[in-house]
C-alpha atoms as a PDB file:
ATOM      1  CA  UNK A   1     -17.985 -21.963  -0.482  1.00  0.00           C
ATOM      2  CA  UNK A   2     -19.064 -18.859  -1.449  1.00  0.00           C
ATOM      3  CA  UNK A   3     -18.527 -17.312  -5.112  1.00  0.00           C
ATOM      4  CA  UNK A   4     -16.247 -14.313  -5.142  1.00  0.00           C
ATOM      5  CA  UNK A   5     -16.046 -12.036  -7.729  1.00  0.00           C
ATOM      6  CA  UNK A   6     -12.763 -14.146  -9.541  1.00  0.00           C
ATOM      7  CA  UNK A   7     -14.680 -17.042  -9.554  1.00  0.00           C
ATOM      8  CA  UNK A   8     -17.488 -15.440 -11.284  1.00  0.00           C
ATOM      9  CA  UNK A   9     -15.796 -14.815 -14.583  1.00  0.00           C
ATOM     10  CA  UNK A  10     -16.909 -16.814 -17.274  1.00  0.00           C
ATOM     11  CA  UNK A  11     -13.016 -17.265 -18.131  1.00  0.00           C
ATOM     12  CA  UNK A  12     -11.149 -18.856 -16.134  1.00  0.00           C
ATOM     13  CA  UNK A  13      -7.702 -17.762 -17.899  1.00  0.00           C
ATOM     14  CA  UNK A  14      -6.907 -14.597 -19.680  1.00  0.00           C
ATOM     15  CA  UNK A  15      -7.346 -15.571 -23.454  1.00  0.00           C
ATOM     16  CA  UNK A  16      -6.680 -12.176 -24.334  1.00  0.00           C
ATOM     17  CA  UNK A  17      -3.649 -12.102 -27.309  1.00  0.00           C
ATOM     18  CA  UNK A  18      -0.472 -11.437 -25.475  1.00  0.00           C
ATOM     19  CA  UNK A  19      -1.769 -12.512 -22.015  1.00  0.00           C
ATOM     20  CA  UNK A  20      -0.010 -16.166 -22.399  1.00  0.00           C
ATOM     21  CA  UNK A  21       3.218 -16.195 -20.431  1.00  0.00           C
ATOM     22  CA  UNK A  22       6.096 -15.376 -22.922  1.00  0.00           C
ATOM     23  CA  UNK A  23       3.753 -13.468 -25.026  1.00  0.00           C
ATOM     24  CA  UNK A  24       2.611 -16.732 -26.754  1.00  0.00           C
ATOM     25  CA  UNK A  25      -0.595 -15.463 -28.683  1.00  0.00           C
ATOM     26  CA  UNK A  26      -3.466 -17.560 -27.809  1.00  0.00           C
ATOM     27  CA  UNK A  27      -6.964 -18.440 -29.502  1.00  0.00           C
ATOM     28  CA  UNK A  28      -9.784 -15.899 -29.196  1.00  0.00           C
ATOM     29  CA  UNK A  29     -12.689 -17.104 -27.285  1.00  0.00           C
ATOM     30  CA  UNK A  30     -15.310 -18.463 -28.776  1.00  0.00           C
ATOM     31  CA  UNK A  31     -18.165 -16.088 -27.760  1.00  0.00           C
ATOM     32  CA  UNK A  32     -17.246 -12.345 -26.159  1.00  0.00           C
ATOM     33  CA  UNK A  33     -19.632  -9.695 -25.913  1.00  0.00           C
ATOM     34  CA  UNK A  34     -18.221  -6.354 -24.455  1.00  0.00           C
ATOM     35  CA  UNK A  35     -20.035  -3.231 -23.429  1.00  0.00           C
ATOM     36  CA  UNK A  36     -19.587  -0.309 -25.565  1.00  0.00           C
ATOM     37  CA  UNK A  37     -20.844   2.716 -23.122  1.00  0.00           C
ATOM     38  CA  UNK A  38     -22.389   3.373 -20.331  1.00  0.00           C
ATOM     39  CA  UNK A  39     -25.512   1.580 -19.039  1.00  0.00           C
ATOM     40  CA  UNK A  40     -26.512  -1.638 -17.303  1.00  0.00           C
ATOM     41  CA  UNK A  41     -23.684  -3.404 -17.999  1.00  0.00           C
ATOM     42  CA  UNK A  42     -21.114  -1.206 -16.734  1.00  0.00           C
ATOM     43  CA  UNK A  43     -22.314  -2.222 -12.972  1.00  0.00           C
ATOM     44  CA  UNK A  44     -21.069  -5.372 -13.756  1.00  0.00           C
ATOM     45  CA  UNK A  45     -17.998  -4.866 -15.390  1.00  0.00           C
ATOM     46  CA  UNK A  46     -15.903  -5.889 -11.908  1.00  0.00           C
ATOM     47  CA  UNK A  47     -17.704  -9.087 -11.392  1.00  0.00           C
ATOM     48  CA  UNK A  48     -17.186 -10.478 -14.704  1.00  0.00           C
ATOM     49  CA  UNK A  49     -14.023  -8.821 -15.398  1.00  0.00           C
ATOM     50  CA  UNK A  50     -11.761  -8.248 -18.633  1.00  0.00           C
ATOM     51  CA  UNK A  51     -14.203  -5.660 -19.608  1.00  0.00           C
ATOM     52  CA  UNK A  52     -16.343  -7.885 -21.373  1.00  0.00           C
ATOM     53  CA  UNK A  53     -19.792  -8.287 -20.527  1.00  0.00           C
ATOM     54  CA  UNK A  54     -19.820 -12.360 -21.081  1.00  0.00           C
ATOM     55  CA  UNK A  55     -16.428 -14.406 -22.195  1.00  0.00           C
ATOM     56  CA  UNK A  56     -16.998 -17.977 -23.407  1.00  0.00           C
ATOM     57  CA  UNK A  57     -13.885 -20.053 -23.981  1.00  0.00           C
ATOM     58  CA  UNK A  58     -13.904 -23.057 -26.720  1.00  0.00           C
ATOM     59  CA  UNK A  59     -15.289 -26.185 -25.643  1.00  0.00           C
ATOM     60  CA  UNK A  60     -17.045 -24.604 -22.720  1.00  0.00           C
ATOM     61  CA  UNK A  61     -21.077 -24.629 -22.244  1.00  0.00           C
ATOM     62  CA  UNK A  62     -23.125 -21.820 -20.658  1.00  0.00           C
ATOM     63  CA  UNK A  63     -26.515 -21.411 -19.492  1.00  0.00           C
ATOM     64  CA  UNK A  64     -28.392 -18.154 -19.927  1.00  0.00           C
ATOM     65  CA  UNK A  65     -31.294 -18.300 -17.235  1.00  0.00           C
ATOM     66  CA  UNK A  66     -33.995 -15.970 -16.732  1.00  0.00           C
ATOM     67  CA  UNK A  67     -37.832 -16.701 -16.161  1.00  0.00           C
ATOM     68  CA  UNK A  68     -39.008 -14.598 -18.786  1.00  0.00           C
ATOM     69  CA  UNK A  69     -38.023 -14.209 -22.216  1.00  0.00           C
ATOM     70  CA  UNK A  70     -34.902 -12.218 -21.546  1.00  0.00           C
ATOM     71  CA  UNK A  71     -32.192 -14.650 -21.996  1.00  0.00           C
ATOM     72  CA  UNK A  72     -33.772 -15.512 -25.392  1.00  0.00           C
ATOM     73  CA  UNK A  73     -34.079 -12.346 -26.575  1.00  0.00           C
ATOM     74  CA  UNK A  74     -30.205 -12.207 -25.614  1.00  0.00           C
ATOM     75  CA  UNK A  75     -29.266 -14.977 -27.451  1.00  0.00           C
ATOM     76  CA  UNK A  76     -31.807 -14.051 -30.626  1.00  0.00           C
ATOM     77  CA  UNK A  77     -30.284 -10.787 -31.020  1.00  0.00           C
ATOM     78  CA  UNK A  78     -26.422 -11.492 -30.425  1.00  0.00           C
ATOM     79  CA  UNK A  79     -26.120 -11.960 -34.389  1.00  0.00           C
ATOM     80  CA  UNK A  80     -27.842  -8.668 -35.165  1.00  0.00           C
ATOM     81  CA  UNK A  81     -26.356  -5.999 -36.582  1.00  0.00           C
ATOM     82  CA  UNK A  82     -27.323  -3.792 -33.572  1.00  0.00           C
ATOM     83  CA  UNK A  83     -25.748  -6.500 -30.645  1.00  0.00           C
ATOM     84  CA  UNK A  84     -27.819  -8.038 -28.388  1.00  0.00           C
ATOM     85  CA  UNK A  85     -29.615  -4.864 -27.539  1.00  0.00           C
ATOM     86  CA  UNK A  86     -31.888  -4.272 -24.234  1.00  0.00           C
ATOM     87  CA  UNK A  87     -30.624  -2.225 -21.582  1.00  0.00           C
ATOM     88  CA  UNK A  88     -27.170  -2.221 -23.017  1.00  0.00           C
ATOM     89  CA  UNK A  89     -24.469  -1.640 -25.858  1.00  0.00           C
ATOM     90  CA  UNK A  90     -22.238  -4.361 -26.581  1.00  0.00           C
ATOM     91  CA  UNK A  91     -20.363  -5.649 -30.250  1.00  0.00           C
ATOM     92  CA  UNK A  92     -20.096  -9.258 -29.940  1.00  0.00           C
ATOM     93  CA  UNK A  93     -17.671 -11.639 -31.525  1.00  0.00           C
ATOM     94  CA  UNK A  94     -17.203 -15.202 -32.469  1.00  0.00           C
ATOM     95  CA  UNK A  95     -14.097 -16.568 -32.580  1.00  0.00           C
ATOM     96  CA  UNK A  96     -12.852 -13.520 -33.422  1.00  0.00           C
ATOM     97  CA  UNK A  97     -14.624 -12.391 -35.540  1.00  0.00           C
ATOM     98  CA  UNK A  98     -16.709  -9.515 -35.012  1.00  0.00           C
ATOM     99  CA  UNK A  99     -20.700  -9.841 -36.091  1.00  0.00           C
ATOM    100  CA  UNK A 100     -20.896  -6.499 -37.440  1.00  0.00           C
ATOM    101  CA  UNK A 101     -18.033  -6.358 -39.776  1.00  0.00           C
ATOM    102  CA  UNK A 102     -17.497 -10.269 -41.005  1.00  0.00           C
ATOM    103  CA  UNK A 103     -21.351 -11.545 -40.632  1.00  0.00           C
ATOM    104  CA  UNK A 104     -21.199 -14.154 -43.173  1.00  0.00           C
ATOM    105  CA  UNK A 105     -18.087 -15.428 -41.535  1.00  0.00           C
ATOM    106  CA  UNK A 106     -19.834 -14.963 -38.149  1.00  0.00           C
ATOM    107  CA  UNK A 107     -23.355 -17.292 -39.771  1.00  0.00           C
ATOM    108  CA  UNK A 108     -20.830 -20.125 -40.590  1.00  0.00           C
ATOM    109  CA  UNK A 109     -19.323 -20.350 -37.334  1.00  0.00           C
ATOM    110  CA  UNK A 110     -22.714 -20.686 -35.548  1.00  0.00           C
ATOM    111  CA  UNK A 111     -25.471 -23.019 -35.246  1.00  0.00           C
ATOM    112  CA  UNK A 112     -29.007 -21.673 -33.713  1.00  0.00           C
ATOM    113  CA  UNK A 113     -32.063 -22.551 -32.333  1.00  0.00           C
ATOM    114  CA  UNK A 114     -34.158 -19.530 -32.221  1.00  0.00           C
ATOM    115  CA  UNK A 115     -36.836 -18.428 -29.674  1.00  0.00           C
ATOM    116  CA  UNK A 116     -39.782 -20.279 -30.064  1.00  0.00           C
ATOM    117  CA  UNK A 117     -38.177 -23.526 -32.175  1.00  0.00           C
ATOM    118  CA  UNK A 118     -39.638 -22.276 -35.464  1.00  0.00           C
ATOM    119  CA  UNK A 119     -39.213 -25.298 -38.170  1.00  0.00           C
ATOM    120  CA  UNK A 120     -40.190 -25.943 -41.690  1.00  0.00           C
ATOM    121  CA  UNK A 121     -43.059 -27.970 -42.707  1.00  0.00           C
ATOM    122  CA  UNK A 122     -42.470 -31.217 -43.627  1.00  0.00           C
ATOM    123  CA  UNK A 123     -40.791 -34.397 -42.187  1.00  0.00           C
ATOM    124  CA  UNK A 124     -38.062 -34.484 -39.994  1.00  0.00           C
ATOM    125  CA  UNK A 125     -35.683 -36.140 -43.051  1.00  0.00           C
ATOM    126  CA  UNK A 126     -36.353 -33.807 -45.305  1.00  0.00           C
ATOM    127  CA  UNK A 127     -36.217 -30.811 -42.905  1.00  0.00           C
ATOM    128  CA  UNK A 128     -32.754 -31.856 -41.989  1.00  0.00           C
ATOM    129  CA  UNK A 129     -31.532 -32.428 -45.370  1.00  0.00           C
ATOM    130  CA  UNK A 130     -33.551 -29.152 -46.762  1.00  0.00           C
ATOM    131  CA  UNK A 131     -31.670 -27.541 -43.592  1.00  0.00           C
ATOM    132  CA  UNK A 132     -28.426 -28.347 -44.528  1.00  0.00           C
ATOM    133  CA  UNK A 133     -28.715 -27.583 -48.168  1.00  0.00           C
ATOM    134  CA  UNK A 134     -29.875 -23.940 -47.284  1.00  0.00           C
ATOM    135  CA  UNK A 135     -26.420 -24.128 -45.590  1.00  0.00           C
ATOM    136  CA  UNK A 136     -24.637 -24.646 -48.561  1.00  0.00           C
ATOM    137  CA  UNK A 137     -23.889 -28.489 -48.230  1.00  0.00           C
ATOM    138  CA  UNK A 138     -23.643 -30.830 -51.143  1.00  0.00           C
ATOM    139  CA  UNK A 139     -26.327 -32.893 -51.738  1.00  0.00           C
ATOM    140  CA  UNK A 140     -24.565 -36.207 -50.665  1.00  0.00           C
ATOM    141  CA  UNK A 141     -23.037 -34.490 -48.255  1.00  0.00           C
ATOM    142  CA  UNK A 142     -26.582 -33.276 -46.671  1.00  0.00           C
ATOM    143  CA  UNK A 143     -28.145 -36.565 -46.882  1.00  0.00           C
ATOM    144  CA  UNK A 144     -25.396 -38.026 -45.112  1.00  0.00           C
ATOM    145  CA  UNK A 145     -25.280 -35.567 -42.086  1.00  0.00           C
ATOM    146  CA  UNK A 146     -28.977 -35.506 -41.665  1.00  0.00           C
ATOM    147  CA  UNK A 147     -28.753 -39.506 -41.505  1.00  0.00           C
ATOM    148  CA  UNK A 148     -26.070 -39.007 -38.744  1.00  0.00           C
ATOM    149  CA  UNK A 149     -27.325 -36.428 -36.735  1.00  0.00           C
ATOM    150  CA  UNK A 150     -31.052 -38.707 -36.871  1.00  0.00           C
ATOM    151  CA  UNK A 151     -28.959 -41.501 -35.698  1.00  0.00           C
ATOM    152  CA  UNK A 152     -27.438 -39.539 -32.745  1.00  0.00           C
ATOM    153  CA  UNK A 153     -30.401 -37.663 -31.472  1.00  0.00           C
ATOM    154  CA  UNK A 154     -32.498 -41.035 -31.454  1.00  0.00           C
ATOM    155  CA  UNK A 155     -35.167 -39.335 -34.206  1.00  0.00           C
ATOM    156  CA  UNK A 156     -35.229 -42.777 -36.706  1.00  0.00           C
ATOM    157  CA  UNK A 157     -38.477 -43.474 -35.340  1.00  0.00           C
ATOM    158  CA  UNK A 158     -40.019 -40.053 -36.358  1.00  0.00           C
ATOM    159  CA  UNK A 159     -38.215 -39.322 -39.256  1.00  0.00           C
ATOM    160  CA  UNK A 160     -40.979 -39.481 -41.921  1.00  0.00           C
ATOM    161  CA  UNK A 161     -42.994 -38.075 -39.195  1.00  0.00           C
ATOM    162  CA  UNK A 162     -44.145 -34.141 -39.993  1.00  0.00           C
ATOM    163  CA  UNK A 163     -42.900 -31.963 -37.604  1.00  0.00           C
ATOM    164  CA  UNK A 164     -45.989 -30.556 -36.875  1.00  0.00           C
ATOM    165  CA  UNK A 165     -46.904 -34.010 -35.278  1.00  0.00           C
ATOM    166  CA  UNK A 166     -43.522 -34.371 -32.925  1.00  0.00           C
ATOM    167  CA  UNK A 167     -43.510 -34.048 -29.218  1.00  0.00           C
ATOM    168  CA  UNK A 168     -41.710 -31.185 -27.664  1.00  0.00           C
ATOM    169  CA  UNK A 169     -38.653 -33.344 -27.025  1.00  0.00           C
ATOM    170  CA  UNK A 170     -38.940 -34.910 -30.212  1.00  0.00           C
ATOM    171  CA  UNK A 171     -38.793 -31.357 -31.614  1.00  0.00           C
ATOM    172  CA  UNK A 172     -36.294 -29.608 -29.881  1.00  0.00           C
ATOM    173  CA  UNK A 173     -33.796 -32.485 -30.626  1.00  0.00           C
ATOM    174  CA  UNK A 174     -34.659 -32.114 -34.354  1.00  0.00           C
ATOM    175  CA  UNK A 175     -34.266 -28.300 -33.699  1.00  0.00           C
ATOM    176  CA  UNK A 176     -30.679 -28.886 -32.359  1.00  0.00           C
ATOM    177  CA  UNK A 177     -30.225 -31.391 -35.145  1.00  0.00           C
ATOM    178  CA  UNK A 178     -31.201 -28.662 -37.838  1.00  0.00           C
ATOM    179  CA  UNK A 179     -28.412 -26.550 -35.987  1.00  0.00           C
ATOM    180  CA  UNK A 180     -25.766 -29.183 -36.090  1.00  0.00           C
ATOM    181  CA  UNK A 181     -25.880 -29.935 -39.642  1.00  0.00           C
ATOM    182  CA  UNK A 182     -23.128 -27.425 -41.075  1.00  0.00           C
ATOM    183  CA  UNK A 183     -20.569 -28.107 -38.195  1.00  0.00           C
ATOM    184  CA  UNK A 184     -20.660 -25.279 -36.357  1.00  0.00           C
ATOM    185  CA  UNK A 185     -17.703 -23.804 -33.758  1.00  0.00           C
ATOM    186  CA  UNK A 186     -20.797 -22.555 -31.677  1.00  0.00           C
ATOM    187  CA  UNK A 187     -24.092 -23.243 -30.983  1.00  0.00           C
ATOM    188  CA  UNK A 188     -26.820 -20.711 -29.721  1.00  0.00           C
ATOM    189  CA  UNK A 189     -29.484 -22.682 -28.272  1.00  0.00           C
ATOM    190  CA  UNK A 190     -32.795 -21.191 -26.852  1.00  0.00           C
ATOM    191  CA  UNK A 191     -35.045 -23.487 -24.471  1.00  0.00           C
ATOM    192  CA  UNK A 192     -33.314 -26.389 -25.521  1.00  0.00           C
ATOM    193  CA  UNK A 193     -33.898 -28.448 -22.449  1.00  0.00           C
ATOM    194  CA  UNK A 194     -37.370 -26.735 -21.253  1.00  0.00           C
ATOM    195  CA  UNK A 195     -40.372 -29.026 -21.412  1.00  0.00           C
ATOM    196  CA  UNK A 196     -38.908 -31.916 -22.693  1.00  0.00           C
ATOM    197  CA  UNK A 197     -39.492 -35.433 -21.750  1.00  0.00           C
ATOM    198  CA  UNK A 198     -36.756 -37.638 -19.859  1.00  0.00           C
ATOM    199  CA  UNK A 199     -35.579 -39.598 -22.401  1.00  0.00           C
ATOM    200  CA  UNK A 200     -34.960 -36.482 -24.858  1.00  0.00           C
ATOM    201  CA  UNK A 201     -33.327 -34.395 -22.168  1.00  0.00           C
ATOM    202  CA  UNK A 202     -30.775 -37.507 -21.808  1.00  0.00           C
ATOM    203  CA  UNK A 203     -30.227 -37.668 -25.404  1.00  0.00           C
ATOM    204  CA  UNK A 204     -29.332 -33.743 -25.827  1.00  0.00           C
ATOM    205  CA  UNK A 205     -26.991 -33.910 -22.860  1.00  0.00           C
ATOM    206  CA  UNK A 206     -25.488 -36.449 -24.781  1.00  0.00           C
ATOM    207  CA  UNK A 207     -25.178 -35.252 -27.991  1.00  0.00           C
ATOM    208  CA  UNK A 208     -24.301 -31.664 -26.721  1.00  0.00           C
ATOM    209  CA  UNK A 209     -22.094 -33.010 -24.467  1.00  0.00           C
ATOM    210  CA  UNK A 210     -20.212 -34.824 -27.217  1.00  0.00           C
ATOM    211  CA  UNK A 211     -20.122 -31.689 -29.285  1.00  0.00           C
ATOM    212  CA  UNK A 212     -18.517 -29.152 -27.002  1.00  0.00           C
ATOM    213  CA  UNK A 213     -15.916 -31.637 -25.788  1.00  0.00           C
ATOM    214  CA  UNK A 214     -14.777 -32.522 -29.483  1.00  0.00           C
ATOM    215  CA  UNK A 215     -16.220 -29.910 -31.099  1.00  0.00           C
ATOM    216  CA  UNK A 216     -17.074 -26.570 -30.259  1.00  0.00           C
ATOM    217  CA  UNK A 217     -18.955 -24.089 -27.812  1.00  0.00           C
ATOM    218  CA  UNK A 218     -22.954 -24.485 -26.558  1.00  0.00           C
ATOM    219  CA  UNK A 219     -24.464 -21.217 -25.171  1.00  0.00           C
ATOM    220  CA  UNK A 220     -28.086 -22.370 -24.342  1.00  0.00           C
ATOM    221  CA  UNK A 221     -31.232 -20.696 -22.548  1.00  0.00           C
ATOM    222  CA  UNK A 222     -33.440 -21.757 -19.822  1.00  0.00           C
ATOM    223  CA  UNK A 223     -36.290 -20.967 -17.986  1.00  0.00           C
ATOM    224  CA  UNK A 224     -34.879 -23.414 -15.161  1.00  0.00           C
ATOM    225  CA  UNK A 225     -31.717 -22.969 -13.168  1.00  0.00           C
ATOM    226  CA  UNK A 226     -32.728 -26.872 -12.210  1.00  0.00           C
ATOM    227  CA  UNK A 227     -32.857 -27.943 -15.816  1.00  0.00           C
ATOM    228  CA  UNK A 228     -29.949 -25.682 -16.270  1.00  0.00           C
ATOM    229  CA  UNK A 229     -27.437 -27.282 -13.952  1.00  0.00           C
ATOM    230  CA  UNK A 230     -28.817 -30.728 -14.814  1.00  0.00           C
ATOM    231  CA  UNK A 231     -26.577 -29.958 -18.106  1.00  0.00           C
ATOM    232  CA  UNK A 232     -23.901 -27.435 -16.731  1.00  0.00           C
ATOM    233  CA  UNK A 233     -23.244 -25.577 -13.544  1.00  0.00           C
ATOM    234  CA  UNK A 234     -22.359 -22.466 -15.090  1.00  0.00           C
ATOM    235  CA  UNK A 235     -24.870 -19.990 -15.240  1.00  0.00           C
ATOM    236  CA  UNK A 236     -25.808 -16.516 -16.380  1.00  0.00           C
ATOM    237  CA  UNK A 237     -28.563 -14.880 -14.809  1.00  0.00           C
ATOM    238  CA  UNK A 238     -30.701 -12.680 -16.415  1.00  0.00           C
ATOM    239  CA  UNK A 239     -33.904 -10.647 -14.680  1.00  0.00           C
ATOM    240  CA  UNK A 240     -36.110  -8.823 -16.149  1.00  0.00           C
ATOM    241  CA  UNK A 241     -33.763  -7.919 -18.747  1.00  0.00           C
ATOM    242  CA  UNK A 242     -30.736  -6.962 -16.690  1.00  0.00           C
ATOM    243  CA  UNK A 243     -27.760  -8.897 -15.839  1.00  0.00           C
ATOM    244  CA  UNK A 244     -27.742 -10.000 -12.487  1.00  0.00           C
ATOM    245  CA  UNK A 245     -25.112 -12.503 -11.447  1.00  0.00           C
ATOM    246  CA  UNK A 246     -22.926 -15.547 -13.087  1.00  0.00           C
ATOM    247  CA  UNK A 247     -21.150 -18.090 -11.535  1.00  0.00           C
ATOM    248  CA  UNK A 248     -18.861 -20.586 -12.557  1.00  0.00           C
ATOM    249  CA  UNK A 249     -17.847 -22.961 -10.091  1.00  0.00           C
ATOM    250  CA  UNK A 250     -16.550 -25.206 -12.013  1.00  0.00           C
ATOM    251  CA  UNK A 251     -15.584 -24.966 -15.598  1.00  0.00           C
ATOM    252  CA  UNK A 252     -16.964 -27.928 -17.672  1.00  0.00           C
END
């Protein structure tokens, strides 16, 4: 069946407060980034609806798809303090919180995996537990995630190996790993699932999967819209750094 415009909200209810029937006051969504003028996004204000340029509820996860480095630049610059920038205005907020006014708040809600996977040097152990002590974790406390999260992502094998030496799916699931560490509500992933070899791309649906049913929100970027809906079937489309279309069939 063809998409309509109400099916092509990312929400599927009206999360706004007030919206619940009997005026019940419900959660803010996880991720909402709304146009402040004029611009780009304005065109597709009635597809996506609520005024917002992109709604995420909790426990949902999004793909942001483009074949060239828009949807990464998206995702890179939705923490900055000037929004995500490009050929629109928007404030963006994260559970509420808005990224300009409560950014510390904002850094301990999310986890990311910026363009181009940068990593420190060194093992993968010691990254992870050098990771989460930059996040403010006790020491026992950062020796025991990393050992969790190199349990779950299948990295035991590698874990005294440097970085520099991994394969690309052995490094984007210590990437997402360095991201998890802290607990996040939401995760900003770029490329996450581009390049990678079988066996890591099953792990990461795994682990992410786990994580946004028990835990919180993934927002991830892909080159692919095959590699894409191998992990979700809702999608964001960017081209050449305009918005183009999103669809959400079916909300997982």
């Amino acid at each position: 069946m063809h998409p309509g415009p109400e099916s092509r909200r990312f929400a599927v209810h009206d999360h706004r407060p007030g919206a619940a029937p009997g005026g019940a006051r419900l959660e803010p969504m996880a991720l909402e980034v709304r146009p402040t003028g004029g611009g780009a996004a304005a065109a597709h204000e009635g597809a996506l609806g609520h005024d917002s340029l992109l709604r995420v509820e909790r426990h949902a996860c999004l793909a942001v798809v483009s074949d060239d480095a828009s949807a990464d630049r998206f995702l890179d610059r939705l923490l900055d303090d000037d929004g995500p920038g490009g050929s629109f205005a928007a404030t963006v907020a994260v559970h509420g919180r808005d990224t300009r006014t409560d950014p510390e708040a904002v850094r301990r809600l999310v986890g990311v995996v910026p363009s181009g996977m940068p990593l420190p040097e060194g093992a993968v152990h010691d990254v992870l537990v050098g990771t989460a002590l930059r996040h403010g974790l006790p020491p026992e406390t950062a020796a025991e995630r990393a050992t969790d999260l190199t349990d779950a992502l299948d990295l035991r094998s590698v874990e005294r190996t440097p970085v520099a030496a991994l394969t690309p799916g052995q490094r984007s699931r210590t990437a997402v790993g360095c991201a998890l560490l802290h607990v996040p509500k939401l995760l900003l992933l770029c490329r996450p699932l581009d390049d990678v070899d079988e066996v890591s791309e099953k792990i990461l649906h795994r682990v992410l999967g786990r994580y946004a049913a028990s835990t919180g929100t993934v927002v991830f970027s892909s080159s692919s819209p095959e590699v894409a809906r191998r992990m979700t079937d809702r999608l964001f489309m960017f081209c050449e750094g305009q918005v183009r279309c999103g669809c959400l069939p079916t909300a997982r």
